[in-house]
Protein backbone atom coordinates (compact mmCIF):
# COMPACT_ATOMS: atom_id res chain seq x y z
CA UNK A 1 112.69 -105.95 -125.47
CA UNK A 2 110.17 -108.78 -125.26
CA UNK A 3 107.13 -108.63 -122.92
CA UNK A 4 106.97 -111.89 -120.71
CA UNK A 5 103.70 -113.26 -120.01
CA UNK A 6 103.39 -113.01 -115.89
CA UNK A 7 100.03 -114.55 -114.23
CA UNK A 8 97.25 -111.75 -112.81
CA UNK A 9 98.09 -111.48 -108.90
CA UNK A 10 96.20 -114.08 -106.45
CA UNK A 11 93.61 -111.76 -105.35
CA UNK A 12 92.63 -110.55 -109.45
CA UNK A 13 92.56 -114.55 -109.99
CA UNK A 14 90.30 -114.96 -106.65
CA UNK A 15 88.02 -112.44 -108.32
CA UNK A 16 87.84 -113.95 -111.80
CA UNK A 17 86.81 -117.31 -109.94
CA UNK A 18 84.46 -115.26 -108.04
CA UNK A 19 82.92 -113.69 -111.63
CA UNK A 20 83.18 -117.21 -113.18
CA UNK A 21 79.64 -118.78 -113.65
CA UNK A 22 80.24 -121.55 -116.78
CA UNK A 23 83.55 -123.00 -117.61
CA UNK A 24 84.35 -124.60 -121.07
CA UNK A 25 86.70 -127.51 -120.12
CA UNK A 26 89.11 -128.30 -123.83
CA UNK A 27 90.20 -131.63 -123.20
CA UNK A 28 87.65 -132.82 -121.13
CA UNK A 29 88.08 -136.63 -120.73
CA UNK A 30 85.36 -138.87 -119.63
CA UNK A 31 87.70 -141.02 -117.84
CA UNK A 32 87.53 -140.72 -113.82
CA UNK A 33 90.92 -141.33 -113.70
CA UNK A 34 91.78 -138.45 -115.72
CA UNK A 35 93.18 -135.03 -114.25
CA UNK A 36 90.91 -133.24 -116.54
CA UNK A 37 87.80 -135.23 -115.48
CA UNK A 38 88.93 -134.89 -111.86
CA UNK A 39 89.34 -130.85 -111.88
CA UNK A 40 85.78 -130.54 -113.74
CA UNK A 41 83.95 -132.54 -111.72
CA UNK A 42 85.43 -130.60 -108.43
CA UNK A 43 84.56 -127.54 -110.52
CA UNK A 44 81.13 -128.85 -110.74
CA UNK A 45 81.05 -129.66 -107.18
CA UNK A 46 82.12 -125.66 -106.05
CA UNK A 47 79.20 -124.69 -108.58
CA UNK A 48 80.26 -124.11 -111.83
CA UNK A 49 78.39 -125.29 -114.76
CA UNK A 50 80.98 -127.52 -116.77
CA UNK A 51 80.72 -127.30 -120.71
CA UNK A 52 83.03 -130.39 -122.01
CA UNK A 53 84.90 -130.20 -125.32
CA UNK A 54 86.13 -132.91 -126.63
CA UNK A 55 85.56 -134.12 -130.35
CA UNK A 56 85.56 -137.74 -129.58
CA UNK A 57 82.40 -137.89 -127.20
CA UNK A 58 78.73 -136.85 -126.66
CA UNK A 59 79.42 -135.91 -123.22
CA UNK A 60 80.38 -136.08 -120.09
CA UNK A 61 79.85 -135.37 -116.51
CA UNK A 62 76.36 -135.41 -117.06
CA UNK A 63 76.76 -132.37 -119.93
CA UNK A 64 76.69 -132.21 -124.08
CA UNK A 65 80.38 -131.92 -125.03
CA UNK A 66 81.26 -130.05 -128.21
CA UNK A 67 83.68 -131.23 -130.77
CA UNK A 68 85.28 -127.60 -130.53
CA UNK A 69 85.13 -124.17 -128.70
CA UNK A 70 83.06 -122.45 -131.69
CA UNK A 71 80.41 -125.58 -131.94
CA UNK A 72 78.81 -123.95 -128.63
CA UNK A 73 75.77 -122.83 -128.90
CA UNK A 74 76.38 -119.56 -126.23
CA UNK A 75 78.76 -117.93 -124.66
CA UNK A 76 81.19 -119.32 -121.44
CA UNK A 77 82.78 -117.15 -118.92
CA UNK A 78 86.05 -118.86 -118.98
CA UNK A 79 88.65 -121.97 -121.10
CA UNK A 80 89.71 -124.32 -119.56
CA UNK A 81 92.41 -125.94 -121.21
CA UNK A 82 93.84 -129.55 -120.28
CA UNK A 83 95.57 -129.97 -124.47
CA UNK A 84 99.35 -130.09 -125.20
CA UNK A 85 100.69 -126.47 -125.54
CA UNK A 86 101.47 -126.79 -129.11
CA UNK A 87 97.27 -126.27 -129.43
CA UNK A 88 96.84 -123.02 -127.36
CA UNK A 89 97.55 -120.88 -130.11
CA UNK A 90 94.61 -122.13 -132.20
CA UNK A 91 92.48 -121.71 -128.90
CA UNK A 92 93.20 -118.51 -128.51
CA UNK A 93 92.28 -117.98 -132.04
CA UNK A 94 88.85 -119.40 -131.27
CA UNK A 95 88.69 -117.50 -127.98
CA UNK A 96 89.35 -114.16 -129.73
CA UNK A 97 87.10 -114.43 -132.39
CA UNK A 98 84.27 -115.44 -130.39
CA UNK A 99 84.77 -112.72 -127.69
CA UNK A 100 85.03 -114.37 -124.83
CA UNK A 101 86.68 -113.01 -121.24
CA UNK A 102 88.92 -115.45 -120.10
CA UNK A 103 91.33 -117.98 -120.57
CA UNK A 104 92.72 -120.74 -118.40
CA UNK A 105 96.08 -123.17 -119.17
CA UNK A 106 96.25 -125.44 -116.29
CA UNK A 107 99.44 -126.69 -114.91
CA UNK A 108 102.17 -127.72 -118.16
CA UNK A 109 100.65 -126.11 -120.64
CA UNK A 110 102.06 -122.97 -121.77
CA UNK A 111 102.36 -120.68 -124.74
CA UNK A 112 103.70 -117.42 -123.61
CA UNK A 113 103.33 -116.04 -127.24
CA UNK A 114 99.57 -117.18 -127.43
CA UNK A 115 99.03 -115.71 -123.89
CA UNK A 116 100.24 -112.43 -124.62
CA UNK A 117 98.18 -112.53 -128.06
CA UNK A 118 95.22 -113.05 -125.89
CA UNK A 119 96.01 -110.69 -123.07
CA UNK A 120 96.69 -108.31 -125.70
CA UNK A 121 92.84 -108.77 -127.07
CA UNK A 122 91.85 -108.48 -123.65
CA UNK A 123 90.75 -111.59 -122.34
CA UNK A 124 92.28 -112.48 -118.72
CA UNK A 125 94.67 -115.06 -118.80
CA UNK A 126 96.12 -117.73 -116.17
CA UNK A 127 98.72 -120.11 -117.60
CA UNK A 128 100.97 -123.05 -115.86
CA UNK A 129 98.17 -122.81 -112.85
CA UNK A 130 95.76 -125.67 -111.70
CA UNK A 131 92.33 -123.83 -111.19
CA UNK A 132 91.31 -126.94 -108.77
CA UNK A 133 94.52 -125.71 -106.33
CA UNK A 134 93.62 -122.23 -106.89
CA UNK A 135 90.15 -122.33 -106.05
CA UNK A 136 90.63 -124.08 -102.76
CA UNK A 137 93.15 -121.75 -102.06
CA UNK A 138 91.66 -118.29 -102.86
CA UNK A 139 87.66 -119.26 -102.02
CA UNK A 140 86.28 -119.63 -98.74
C-alpha cells in the first residue's frame, strides 16, 4: 500500500509558525502584484525575516535574494515555495542535503512523492496550504 502525504494538524502547524524565525521564500517575485511578493511582505510584516530566491534578481523586499536555496550563506528555519510542482522534487533535494527543518508548498503546488521523501528525512512539511491564511488563522 502507498503512504499518502496528509498535512501536520492545525495546532503542530500553529507551532512550527510559532518556532519559525527566517523564511526562505523560492519564487520570490519583486512584483507587488505578485502572490509571492504579497505573502512575503505580510510575512515580513508578522516578523519574519524574508530571505528571497530568485535567480533573476539582486533582491527584493528590501533583502539579498539568492539565485538558489544552497547559494545562502546560513541556515533558514523554513521553504517557502511559490514554483510549479514539477520543481519541488529538486527542492527537496536541496533542502535535504543542507539539513534544514521545514518545508512549505503554498496553495497549487504539490508533489506528494517529494513530500513524503522529505517527511521521510525529517523535515516538517505543509503542502497545498497558503502560510499567509494560516498564520492569520492559527496566531493571535
Amino acid at each position: 500500500m502507498n503512504a499518502r502525504f496528509v498535512n501536520p494538524s492545525l495546532e503542530e502547524i500553529g507551532v512550527l509558525l510559532r518556532r519559525v524565525k527566517t523564511i526562505a521564500v523560492v519564487g520570490l517575485s519583486p512584483a507587488p502584484d505578485r502572490v509571492s511578493h504579497r505573502v512575503a511582505h505580510a510575512l515580513q510584516g508578522f516578523g519574519y525575516r524574508i530571505v528571497p530566491i530568485n535567480p533573476a534578481v539582486s533582491e527584493a523586499l528590501g533583502e539579498r535574494a539568492y539565485p538558489d536555496l544552497r547559494a545562502l550563506p546560513e541556515p533558514v528555519d523554513l521553504v517557502d515555495v511559490f514554483r510549479a510542482s514539477h520543481h519541488v522534487a529538486g527542492i527537496v533535494d536541496d533542502c535535504i542535503a543542507l539539513q534544514w527543518p521545514a518545508l512549505w508548498l503554498q496553495d497549487g503546488v504539490i508533489d506528494e512523492a517529494a513530500a513524503l521523501r522529505a517527511r521521510s528525512a525529517g523535515l516538517t512539511v505543509v503542502m497545498d496550504r497558503c502560510i499567509y491564511r494560516d498564520y492569520l488563522q492559527l496566531i493571535p
